[in-house]
C-alpha atoms as a PDB file:
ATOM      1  CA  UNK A   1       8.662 -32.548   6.132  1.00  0.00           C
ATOM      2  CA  UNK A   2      12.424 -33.365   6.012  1.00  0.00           C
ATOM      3  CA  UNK A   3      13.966 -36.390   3.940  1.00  0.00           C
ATOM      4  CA  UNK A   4      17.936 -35.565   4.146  1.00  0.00           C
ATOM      5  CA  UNK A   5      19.625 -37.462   0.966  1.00  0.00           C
ATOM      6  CA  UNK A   6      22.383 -38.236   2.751  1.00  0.00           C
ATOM      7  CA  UNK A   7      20.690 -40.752   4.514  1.00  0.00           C
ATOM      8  CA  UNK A   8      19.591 -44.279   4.243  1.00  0.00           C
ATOM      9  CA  UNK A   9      15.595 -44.862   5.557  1.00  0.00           C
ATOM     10  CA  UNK A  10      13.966 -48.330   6.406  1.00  0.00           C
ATOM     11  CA  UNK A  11      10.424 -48.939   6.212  1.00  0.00           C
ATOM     12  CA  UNK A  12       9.709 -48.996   9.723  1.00  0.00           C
ATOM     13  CA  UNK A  13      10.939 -45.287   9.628  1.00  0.00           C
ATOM     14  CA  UNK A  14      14.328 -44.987  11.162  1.00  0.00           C
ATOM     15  CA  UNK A  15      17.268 -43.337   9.560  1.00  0.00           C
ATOM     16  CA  UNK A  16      21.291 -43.978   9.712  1.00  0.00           C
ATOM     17  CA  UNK A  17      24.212 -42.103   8.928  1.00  0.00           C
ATOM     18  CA  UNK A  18      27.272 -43.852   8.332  1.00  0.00           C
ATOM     19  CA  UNK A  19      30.647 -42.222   9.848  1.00  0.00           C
ATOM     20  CA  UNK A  20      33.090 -44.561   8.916  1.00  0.00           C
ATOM     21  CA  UNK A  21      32.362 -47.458  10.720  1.00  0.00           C
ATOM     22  CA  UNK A  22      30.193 -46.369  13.245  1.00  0.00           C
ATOM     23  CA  UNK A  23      26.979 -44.611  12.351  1.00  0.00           C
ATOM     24  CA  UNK A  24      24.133 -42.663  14.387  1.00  0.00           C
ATOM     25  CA  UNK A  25      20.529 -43.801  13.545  1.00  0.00           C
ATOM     26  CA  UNK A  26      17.186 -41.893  15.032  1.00  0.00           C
ATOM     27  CA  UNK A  27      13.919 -41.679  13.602  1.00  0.00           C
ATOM     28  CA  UNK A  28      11.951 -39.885  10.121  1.00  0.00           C
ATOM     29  CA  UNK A  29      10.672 -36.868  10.559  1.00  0.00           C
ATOM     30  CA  UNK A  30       7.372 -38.527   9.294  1.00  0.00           C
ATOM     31  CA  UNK A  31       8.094 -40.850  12.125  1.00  0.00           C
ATOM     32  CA  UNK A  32       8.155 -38.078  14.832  1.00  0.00           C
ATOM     33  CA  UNK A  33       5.407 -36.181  13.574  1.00  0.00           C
ATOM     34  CA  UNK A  34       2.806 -39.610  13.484  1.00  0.00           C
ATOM     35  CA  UNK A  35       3.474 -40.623  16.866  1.00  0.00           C
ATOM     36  CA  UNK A  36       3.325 -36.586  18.595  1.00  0.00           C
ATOM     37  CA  UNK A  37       4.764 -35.794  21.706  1.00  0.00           C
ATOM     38  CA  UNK A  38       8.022 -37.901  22.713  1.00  0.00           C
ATOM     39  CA  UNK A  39       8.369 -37.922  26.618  1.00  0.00           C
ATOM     40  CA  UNK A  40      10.851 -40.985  26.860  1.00  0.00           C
ATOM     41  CA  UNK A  41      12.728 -43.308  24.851  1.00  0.00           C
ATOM     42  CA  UNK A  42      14.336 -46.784  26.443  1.00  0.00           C
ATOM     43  CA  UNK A  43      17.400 -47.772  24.952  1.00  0.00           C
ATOM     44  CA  UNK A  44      18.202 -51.268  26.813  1.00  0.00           C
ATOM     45  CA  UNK A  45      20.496 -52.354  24.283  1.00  0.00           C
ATOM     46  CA  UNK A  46      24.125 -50.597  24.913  1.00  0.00           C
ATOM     47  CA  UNK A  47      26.550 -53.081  24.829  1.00  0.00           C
ATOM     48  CA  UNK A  48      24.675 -55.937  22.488  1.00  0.00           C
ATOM     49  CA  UNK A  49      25.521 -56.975  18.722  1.00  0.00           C
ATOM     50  CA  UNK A  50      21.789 -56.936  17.300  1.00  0.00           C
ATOM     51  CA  UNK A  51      21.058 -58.023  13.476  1.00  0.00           C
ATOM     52  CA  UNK A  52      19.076 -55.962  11.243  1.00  0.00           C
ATOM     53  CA  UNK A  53      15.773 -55.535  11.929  1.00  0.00           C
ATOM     54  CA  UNK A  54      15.907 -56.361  16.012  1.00  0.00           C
ATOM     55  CA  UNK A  55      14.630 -54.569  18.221  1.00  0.00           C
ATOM     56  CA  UNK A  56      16.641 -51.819  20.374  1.00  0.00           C
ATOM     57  CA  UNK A  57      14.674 -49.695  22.259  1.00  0.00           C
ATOM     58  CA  UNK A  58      11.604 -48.243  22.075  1.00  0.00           C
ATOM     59  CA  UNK A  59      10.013 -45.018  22.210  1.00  0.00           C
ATOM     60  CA  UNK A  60       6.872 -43.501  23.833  1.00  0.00           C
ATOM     61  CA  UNK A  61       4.702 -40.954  23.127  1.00  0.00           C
ATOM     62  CA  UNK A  62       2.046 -39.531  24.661  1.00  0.00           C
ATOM     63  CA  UNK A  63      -0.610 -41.888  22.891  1.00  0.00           C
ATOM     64  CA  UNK A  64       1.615 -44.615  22.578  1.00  0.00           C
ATOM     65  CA  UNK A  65       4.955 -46.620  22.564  1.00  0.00           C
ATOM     66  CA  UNK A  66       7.001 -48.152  19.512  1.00  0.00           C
ATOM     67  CA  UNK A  67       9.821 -50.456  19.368  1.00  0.00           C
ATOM     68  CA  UNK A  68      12.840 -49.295  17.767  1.00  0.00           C
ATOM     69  CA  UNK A  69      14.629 -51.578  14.717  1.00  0.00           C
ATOM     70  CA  UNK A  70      18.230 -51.628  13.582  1.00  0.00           C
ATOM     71  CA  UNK A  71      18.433 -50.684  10.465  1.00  0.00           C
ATOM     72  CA  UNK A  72      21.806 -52.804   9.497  1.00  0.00           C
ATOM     73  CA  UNK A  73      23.596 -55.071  11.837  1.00  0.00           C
ATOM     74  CA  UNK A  74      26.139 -53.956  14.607  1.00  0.00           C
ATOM     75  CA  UNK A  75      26.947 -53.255  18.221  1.00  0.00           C
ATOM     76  CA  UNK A  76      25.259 -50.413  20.212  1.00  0.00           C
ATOM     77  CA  UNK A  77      27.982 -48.632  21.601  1.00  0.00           C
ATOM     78  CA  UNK A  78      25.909 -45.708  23.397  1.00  0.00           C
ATOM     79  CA  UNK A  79      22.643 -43.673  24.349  1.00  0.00           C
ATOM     80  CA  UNK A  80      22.417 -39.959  22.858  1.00  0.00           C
ATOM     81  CA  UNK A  81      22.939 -39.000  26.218  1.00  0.00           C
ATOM     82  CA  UNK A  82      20.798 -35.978  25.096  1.00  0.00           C
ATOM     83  CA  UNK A  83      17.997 -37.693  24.263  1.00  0.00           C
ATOM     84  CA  UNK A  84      17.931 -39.555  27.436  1.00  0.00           C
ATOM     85  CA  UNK A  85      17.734 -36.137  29.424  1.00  0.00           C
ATOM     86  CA  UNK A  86      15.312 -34.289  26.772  1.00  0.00           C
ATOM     87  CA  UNK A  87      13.424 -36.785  24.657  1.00  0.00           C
ATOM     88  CA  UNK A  88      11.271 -34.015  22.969  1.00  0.00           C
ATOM     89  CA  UNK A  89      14.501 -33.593  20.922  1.00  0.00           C
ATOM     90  CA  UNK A  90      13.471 -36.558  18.440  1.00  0.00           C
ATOM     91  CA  UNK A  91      10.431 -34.531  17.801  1.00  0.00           C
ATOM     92  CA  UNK A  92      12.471 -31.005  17.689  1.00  0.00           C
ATOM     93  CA  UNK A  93      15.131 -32.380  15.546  1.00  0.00           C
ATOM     94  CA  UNK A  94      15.235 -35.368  14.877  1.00  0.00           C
ATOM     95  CA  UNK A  95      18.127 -35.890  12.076  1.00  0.00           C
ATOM     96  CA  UNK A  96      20.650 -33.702  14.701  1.00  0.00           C
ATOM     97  CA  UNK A  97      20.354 -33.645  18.265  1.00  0.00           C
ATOM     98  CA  UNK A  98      17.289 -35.877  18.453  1.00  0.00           C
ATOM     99  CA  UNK A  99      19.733 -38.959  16.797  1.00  0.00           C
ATOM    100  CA  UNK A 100      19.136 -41.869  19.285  1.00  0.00           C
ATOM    101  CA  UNK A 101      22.222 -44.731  19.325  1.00  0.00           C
ATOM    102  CA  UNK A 102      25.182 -45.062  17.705  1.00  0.00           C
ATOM    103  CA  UNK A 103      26.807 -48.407  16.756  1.00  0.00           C
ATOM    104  CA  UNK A 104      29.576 -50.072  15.539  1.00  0.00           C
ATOM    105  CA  UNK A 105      29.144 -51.171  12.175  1.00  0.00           C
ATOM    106  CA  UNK A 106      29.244 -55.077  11.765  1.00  0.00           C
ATOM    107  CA  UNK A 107      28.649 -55.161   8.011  1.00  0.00           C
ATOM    108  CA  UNK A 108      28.098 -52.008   6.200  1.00  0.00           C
ATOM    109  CA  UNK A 109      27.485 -53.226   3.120  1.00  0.00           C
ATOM    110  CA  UNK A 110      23.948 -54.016   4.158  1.00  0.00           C
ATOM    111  CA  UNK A 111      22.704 -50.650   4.202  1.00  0.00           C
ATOM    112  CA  UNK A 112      22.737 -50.627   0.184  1.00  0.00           C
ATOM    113  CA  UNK A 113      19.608 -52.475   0.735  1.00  0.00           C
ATOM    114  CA  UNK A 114      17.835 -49.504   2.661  1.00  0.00           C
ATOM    115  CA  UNK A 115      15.351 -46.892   1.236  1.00  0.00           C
ATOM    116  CA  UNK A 116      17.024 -43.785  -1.090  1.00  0.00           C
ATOM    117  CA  UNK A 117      15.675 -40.277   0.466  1.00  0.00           C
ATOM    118  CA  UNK A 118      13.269 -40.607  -2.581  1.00  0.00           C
ATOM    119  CA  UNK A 119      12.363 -43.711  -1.941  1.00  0.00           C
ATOM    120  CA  UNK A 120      11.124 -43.127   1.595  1.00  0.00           C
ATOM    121  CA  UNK A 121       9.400 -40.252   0.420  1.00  0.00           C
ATOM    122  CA  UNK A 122       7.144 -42.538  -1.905  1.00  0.00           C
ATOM    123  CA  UNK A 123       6.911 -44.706   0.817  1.00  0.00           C
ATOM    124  CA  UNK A 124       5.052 -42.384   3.277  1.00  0.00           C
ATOM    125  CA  UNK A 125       3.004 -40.589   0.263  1.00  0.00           C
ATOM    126  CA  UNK A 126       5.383 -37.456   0.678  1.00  0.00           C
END
């Protein structure tokens, strides 16, 4: 299993890189690899400014669908048009192609209060 340090984690098991002031979030690895075969995620959130920890999409499995959190606040400004067109890219690779929104950073500073790589490991026992 794959915990890039570059990245921040939550505890509901998404992931964000920051670029600037936009940043691309998706789901663990972990994540992926608990909930099996993707075969759709809905994204209905393009366009909104969400808080941390909202909803913005959800994803479904074979066995079973999970909603989606923002890990810091900010506007989603699009779709990993990918994703949308080949879902069973989260499960593939899911810190590249499989990332699943990108948004426009409202306040970045909030993301110093997500999980370290190592931290996130210790969470999910790796």
């Amino acid at each position: 299993m794959d915990f890039p340090a570059e990245l921040k984690y939550t505890q509901d098991h998404e992931w964000i890189r920051i670029e600037g002031d936009t940043a691309l979030v998706g789901i663990t690895d972990f994540a992926q690899s608990e909930l099996g075969d993707i075969v759709f995620v809905d994204i209905t959130s393009v366009g909104q400014s969400l808080a941390k920890g909202e909803i913005f999409g959800s994803i479904e499995a074979v066995k079973t669908v999970s909603d989606l959190f923002l890990p810091i606040p900010g506007e989603v400004l699009e779709i990993n048009p990918e994703v949308e067109k080949s879902p069973e890219l989260v499960n593939d690779d899911p810190y590249g192609r499989g990332w699943i929104i990108r948004v426009k950073l409202t306040d970045g500073a909030e993301a110093e209060d997500l999980l370290s790589a190592e931290a996130y490991k210790d969470l999910v026992g790796a």
